[in-house]
Protein backbone atom coordinates (compact mmCIF):
# COMPACT_ATOMS: atom_id res chain seq x y z
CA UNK A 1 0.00 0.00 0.00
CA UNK A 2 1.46 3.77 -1.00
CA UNK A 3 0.53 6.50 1.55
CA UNK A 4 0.20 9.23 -0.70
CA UNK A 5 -1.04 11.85 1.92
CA UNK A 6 -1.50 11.68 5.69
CA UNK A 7 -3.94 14.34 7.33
CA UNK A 8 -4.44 12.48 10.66
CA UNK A 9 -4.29 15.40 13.01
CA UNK A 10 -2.11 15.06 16.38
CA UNK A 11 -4.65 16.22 18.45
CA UNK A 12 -8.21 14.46 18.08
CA UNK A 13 -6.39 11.85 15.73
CA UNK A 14 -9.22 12.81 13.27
CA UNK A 15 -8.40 13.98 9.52
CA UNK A 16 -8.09 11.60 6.35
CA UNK A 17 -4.99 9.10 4.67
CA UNK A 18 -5.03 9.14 0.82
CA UNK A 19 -4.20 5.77 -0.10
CA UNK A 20 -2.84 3.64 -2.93
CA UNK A 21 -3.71 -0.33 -2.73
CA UNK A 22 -0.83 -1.88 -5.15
CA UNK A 23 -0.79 -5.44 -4.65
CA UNK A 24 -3.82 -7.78 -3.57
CA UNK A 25 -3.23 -8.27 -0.05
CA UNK A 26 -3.79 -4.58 0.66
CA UNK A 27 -7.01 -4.87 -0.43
CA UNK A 28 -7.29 -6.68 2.34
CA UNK A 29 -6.04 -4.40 4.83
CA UNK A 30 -8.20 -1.38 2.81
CA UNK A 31 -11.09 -3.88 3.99
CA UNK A 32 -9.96 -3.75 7.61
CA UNK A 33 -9.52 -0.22 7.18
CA UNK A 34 -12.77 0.82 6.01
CA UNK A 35 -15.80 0.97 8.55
CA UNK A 36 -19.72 2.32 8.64
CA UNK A 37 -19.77 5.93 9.60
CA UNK A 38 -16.14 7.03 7.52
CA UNK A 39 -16.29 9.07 4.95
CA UNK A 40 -14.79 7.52 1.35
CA UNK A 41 -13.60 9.70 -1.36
CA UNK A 42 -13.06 7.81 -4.52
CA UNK A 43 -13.39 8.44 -8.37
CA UNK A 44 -16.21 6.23 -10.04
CA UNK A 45 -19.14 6.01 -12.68
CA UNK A 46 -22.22 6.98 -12.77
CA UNK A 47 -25.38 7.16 -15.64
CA UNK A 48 -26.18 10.52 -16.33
CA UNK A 49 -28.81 11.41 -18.29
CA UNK A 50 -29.10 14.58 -20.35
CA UNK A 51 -31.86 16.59 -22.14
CA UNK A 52 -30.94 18.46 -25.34
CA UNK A 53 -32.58 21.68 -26.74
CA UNK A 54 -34.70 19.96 -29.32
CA UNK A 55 -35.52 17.70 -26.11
CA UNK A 56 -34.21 14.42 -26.97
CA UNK A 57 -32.34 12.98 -24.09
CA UNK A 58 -28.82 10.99 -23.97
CA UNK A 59 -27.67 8.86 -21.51
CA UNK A 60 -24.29 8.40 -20.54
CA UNK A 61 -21.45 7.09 -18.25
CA UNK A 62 -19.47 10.03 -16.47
CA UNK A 63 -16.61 9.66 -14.45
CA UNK A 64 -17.33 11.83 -10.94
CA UNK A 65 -15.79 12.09 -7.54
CA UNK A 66 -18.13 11.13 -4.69
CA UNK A 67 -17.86 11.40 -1.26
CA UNK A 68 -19.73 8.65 0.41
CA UNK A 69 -20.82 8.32 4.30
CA UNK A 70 -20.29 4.50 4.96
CA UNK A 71 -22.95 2.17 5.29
CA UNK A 72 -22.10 -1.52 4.23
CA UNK A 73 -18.66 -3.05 3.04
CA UNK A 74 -18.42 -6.14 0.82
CA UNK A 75 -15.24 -7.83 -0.08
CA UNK A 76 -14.54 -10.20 -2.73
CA UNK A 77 -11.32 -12.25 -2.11
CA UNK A 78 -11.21 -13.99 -5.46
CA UNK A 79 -11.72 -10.55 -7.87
CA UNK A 80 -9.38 -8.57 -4.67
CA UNK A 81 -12.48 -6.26 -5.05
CA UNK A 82 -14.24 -3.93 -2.92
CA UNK A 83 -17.42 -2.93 -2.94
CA UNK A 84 -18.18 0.29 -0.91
CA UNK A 85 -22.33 1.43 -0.16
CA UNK A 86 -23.39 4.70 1.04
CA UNK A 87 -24.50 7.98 1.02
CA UNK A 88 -23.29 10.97 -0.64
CA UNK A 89 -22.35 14.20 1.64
CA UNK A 90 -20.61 16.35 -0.82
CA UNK A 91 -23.15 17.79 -3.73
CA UNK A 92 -21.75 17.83 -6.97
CA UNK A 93 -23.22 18.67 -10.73
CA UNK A 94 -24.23 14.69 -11.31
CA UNK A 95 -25.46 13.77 -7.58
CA UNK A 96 -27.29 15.45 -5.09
CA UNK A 97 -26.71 15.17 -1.11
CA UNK A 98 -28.66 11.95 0.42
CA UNK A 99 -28.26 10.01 -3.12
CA UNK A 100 -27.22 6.36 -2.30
CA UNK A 101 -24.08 4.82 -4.49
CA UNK A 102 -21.63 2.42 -4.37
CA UNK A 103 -17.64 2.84 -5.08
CA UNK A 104 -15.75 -0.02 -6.28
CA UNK A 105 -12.26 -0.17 -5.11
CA UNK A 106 -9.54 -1.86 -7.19
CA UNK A 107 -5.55 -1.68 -6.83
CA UNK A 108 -3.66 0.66 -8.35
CA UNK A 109 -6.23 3.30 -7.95
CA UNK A 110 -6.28 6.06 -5.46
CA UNK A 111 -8.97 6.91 -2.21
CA UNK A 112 -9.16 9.17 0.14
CA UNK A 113 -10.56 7.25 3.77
CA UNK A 114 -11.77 9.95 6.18
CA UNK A 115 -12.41 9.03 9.97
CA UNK A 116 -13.49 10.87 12.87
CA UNK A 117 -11.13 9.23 14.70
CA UNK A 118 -7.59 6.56 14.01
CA UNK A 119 -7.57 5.10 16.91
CA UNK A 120 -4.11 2.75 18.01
CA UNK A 121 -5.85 -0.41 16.37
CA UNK A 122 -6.54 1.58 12.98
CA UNK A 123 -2.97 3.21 13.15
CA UNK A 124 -1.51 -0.27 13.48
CA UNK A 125 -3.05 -1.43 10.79
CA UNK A 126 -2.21 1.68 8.77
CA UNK A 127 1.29 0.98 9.64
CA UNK A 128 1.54 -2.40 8.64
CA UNK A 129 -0.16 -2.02 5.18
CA UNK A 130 2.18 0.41 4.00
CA UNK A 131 5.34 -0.05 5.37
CA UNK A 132 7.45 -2.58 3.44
CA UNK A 133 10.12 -3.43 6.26
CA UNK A 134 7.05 -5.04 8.44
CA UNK A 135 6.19 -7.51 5.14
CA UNK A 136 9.67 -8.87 3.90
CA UNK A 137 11.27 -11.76 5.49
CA UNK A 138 13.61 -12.13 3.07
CA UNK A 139 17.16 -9.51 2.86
CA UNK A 140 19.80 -9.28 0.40
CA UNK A 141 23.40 -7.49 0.55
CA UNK A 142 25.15 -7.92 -2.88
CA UNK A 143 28.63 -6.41 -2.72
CA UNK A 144 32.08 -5.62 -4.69
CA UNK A 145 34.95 -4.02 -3.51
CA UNK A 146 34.04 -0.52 -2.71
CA UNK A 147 30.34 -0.98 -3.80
CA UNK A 148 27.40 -3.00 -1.98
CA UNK A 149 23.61 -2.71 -1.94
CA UNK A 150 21.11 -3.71 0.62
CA UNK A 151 17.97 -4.77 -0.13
CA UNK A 152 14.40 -5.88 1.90
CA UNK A 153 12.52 -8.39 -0.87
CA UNK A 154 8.94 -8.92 -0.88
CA UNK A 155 6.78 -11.05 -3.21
CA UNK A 156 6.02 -7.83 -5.34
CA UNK A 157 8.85 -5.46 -4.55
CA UNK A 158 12.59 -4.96 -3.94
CA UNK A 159 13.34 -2.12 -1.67
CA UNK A 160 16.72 -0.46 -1.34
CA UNK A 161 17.38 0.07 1.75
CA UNK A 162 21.00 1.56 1.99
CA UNK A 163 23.95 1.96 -0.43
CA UNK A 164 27.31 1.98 0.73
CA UNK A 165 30.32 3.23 -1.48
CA UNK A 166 33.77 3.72 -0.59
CA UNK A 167 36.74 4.01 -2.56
CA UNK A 168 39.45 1.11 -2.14
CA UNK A 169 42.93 1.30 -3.88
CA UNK A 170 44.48 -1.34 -5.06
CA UNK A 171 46.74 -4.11 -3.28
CA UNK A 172 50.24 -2.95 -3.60
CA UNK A 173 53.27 -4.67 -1.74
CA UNK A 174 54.61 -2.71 0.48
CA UNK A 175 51.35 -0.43 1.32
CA UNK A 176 48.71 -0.78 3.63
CA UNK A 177 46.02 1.27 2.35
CA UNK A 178 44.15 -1.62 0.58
CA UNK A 179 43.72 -3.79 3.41
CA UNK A 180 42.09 -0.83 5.62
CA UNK A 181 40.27 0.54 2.98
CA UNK A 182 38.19 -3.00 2.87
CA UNK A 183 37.93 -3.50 6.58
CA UNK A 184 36.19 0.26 6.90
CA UNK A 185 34.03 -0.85 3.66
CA UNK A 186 33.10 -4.30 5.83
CA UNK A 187 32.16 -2.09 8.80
CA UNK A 188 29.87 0.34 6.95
CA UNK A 189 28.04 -2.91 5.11
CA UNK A 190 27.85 -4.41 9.05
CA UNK A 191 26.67 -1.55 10.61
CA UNK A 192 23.81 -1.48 7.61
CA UNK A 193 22.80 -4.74 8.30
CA UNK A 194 22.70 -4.35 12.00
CA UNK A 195 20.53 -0.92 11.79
CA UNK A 196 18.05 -1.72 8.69
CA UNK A 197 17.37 -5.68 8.94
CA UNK A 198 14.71 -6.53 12.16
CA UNK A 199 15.49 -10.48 12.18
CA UNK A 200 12.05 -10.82 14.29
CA UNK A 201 10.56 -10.38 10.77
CA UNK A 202 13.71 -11.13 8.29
CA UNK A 203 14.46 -14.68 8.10
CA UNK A 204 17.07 -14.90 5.71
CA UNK A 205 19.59 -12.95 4.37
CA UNK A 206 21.37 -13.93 0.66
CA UNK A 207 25.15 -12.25 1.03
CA UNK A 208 26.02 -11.96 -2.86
CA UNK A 209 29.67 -11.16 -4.63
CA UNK A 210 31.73 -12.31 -7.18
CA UNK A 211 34.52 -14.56 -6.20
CA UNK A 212 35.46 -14.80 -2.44
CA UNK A 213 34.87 -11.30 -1.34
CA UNK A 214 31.21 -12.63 0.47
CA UNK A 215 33.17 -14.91 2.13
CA UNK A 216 35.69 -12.43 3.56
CA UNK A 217 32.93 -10.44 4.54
CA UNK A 218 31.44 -13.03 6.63
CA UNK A 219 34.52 -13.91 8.37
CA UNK A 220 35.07 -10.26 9.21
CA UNK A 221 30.98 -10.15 10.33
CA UNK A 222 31.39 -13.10 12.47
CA UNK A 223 34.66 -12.13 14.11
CA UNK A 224 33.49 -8.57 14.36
CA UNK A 225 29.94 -8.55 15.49
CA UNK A 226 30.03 -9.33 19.20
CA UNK A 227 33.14 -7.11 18.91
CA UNK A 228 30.99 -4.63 18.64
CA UNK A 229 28.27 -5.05 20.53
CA UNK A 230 26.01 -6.33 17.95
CA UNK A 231 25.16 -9.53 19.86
CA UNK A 232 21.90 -9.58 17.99
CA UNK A 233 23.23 -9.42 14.61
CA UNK A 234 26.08 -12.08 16.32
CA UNK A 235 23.12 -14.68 17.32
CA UNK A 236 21.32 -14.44 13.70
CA UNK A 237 24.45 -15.56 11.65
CA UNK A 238 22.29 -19.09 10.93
CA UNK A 239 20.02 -16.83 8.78
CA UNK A 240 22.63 -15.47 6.38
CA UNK A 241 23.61 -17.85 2.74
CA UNK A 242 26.36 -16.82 0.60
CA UNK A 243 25.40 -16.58 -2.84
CA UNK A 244 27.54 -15.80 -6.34
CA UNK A 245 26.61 -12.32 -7.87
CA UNK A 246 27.76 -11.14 -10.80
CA UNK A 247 28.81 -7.25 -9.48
CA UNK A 248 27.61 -5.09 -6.37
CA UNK A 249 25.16 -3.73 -8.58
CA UNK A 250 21.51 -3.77 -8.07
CA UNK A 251 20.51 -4.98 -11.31
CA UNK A 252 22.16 -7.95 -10.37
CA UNK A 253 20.01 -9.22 -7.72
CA UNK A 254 17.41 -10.45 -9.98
CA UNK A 255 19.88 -13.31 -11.37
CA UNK A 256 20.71 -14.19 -7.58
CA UNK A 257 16.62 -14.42 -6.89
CA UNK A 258 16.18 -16.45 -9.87
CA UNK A 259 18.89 -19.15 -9.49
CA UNK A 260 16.70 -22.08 -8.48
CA UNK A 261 19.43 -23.27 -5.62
CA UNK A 262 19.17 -19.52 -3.81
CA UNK A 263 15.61 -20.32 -4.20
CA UNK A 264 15.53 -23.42 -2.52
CA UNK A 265 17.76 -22.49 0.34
CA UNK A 266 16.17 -19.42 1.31
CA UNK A 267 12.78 -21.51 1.31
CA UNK A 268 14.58 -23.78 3.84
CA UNK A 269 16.12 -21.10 5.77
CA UNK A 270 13.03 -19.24 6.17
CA UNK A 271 10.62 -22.48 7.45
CA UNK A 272 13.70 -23.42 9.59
CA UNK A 273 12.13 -22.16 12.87
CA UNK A 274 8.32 -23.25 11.50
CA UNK A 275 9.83 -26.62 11.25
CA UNK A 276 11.81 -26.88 14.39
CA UNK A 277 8.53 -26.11 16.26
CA UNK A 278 6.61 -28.03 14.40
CA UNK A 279 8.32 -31.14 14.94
CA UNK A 280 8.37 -30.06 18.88
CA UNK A 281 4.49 -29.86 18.35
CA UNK A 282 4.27 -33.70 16.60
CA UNK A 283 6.91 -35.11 19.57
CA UNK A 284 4.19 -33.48 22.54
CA UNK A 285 1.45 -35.00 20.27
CA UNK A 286 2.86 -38.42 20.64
CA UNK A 287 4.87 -38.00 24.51
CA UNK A 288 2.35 -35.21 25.83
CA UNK A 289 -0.96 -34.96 23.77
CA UNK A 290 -2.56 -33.00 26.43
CA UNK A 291 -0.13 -30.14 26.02
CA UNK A 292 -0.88 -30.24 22.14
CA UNK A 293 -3.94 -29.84 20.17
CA UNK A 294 -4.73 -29.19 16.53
CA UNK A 295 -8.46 -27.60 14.92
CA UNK A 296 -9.80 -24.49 15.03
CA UNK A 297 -12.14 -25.10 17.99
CA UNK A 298 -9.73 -26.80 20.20
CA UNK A 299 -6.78 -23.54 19.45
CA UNK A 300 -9.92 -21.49 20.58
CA UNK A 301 -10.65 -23.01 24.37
CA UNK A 302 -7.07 -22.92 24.89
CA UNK A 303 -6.81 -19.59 24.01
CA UNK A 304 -9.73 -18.22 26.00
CA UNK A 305 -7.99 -19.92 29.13
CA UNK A 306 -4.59 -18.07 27.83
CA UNK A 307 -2.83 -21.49 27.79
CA UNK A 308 -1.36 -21.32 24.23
CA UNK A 309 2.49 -21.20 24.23
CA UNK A 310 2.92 -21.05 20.57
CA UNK A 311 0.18 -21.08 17.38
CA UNK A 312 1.20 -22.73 14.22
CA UNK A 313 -1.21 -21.88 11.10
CA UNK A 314 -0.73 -21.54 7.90
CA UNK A 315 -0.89 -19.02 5.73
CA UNK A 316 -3.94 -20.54 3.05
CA UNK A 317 -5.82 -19.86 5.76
CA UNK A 318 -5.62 -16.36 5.48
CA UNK A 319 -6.08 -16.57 1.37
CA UNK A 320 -9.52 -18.22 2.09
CA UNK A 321 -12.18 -17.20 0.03
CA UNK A 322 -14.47 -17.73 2.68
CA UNK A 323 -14.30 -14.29 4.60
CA UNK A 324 -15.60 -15.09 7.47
CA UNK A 325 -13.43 -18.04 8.59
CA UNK A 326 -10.56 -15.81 7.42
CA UNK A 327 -12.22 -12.95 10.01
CA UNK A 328 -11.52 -16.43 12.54
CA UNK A 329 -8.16 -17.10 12.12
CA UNK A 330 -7.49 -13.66 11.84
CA UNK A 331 -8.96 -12.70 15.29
CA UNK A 332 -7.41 -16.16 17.10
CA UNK A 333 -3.96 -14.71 15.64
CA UNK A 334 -4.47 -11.50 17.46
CA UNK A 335 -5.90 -12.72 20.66
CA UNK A 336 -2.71 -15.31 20.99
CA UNK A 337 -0.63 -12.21 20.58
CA UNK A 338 -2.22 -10.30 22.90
CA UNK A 339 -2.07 -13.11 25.18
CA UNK A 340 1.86 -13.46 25.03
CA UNK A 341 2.07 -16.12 22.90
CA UNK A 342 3.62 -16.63 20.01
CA UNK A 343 2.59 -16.86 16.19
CA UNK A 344 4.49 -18.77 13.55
CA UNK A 345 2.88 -18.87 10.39
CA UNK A 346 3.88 -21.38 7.60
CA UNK A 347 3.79 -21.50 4.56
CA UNK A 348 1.23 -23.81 2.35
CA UNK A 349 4.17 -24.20 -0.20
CA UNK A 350 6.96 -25.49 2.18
CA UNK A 351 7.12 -28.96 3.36
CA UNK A 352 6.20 -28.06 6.75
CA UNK A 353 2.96 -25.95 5.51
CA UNK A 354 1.80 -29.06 4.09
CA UNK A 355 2.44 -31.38 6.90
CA UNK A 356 0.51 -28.93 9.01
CA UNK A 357 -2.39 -28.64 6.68
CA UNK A 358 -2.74 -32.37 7.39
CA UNK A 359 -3.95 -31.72 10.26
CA UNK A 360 -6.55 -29.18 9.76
CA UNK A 361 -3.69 -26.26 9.47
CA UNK A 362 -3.84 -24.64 12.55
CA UNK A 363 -2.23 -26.37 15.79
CA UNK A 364 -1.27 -24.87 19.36
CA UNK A 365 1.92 -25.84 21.92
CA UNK A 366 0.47 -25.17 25.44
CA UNK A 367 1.91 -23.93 28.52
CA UNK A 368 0.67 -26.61 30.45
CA UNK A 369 -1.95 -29.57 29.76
CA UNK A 370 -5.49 -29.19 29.31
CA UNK A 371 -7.07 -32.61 29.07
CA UNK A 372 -10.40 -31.02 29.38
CA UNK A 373 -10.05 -29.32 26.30
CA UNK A 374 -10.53 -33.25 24.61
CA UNK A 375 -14.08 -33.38 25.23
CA UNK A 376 -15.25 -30.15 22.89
CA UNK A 377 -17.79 -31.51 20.40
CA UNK A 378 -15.66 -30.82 17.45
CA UNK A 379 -18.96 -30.99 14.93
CA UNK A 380 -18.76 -27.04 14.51
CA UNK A 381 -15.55 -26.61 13.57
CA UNK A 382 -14.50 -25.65 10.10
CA UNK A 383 -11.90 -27.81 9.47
CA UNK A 384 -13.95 -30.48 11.13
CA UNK A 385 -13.61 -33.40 8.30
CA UNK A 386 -9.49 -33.07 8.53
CA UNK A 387 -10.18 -33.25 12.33
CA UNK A 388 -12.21 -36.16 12.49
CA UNK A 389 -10.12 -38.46 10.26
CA UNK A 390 -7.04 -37.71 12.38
CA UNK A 391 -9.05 -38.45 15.28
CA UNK A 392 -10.02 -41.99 14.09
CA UNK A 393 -6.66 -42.54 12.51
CA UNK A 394 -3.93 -42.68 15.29
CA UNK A 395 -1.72 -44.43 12.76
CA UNK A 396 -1.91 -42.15 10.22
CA UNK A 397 -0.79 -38.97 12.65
CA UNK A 398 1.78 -41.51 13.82
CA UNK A 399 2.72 -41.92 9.99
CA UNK A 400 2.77 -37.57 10.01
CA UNK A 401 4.86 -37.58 12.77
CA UNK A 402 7.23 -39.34 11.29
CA UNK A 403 7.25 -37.84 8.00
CA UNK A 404 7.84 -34.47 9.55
CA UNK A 405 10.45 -35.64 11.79
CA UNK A 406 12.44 -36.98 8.69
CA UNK A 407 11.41 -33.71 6.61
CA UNK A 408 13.17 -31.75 10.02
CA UNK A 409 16.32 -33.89 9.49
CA UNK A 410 16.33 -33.37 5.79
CA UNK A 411 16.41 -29.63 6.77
CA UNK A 412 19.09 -29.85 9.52
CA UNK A 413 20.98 -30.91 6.83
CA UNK A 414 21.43 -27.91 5.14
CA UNK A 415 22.37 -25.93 7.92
């Protein structure tokens, strides 16, 4: 999401965000955004119909700008669509005051969302839908002597985040200069890393140079980084992969993303904690089931008695086309935040998002055991076929178990 404009006054935290949806998950957060009673400024069509002298009429599409009170919000996951009904307030040549309309909003196409009040949840979610930092997991540093570039990667965007230059003469016997020139150059591409990259969302970083200079640069990061004081940078070395790149250059990061080994290992890199908790949640299942549960319905009791220790889910829960189960998962996430628990969400496409979708994708650690929770009447819950078959099959979530703990040692391998 762009933030073209932000009027939110300081004060009574009224005033109105001009916004930008660009890919289709902010048209998801524009959903969230968007409630009865705000005021929605849009450009959109209407019939008009007009009377000529002779008085023969002619009717017509125009393209207006209304300004709509809010009355009902409908969102279409599959068409990444919304459909906005209300009143207008602001008269114009085409519409009068009190006319009812509806505003269809689409990316790529600007609004203007005015509330009475952004309150902290609203300004969160503000926030989140338009900064890029909070949405990429994935970080890139592609370097040459004297020249490096650090990037934050989403699915739809590559953001610089900081270039560093410095010039570095060359090695001469005899002089010094080189040698120090390159050590300041590594310091300045550290202290980058260690100010831009948050590695409680990043979870892999590609390092990228020609030849041997990314693997200089590590050494000097790794002897270096507790050196300095960076002991969180120090304890997230795991999540960095040396990579070959053609130059420094920016350019060149698209070869690095494309290479189908960089693909592979940064998929592996990334699940590496989803899968390490994962196959802690398959070990209670079988030594400790009352400390681990799986189902929708189950992840909710546990969570109302603020027992959950960590939520797995995947993420094609979230891409459901059923909006309200999405509203679900999307409120169980937030409570078990709220809580102090914590959230790891996998993804569908990674070994360990399908192991967990085998058992109706979402799945809870607990703090301690809640055998109660065994009697719920799971016929209500939305995932309750998956349940059901897991619950009559212990030999088949035996069988899952054990496929997950040799996916987790397939994994280990590569680190």
């Amino acid at each position: 999401m762009k933030l073209i404009k932000n009027g939110i006054s300081s004060k009574d935290e009224s005033g109105e965000v001009i916004l930008r949806p660009e890919e289709p998950e902010d048209m998801w957060h524009t959903y969230n955004l968007i409630t009865p009673g705000d005021e929605l400024k849009a450009n959109t069509y209407r019939k008009v119909v007009s009377t000529s002298a002779t008085g023969s009429t002619k009717s017509e599409k125009r393209k207006i700008s209304l300004t709509l009170r809010v009355q009902e919000i409908d969102f279409d996951p599959k068409e990444g669509s919304i459909r906005v009904k209300g009143v207008n307030v602001v008269e114009n040549k085409f519409v009068k005051i009190g006319a009812s309309h509806t505003i269809e909003l689409e990316p790529h196409r600007n609004f203007t969302l005015i509330k009475s009040c952004w309150d902290t949840i609203f300004m969160e979610r503000l926030k989140l839908s338009c900064d890029v930092s909070k949405k990429a997991d994935l970080a890139a540093i592609i370097l040459q002597p004297g020249l490096a570039h650090l990037c934050l990667i989403t699915s739809h965007m590559t953001v610089t985040r900081a270039k560093i230059e410095k010039s570095i003469p060359r090695k001469r016997q005899g002089r010094s200069g080189h040698d120090k020139a390159v050590e300041q150059f590594y310091k300045a591409c550290m202290n980058a890393i260690n100010l831009h990259i948050d590695f409680d969302i990043v979870k892999c970083v590609l390092v990228g140079s020609p030849g041997f200079f990314k693997d200089d640069f590590m050494k000097y990061m790794r002897n270096n980084a507790v050196k300095n004081d960076m002991k969180r940078l120090n304890s997230n070395l795991s999540k960095f992969i040396t990579c070959h790149s053609a130059s420094g250059h920016k350019h060149d990061l698209k070869n690095v993303l494309e290479d189908e080994d960089v693909q592979r290992l940064v998929q592996d890199t990334q699940a590496a904690d989803e899968v390490r908790v994962l196959g802690d949640f398959f070990k209670l299942l079988n030594d400790a089931p009352d400390k681990a549960y799986y189902g929708y319905n189950h992840c909710v009791r546990a969570n109302e008695s603020n027992a959950i220790e960590s939520l797995l889910v995947t993420d094609a829960l979230f891409r459901s086309c059923d909006l309200k189960r999405r509203v679900q998962y999307v409120h169980l996430v937030e409570s078990v935040r709220d809580n102090g628990g914590v959230v790891h969400v996998f993804s569908a496409l990674h070994v360990s998002g399908e192991q967990l979708s085998l058992v109706s994708g979402v799945a809870a650690i607990l703090k301690f055991p809640m055998p109660e929770i065994e009697e719920i009447d799971m016929g209500g819950d939305e995932s309750s076929e998956e349940d059901e078959e897991e619950d009559e099959n212990d030999q088949g979530e035996a069988e899952l178990k054990r496929e997950m703990e040799d996916a987790a040692d397939a994994l280990g391998d590569l680190f």
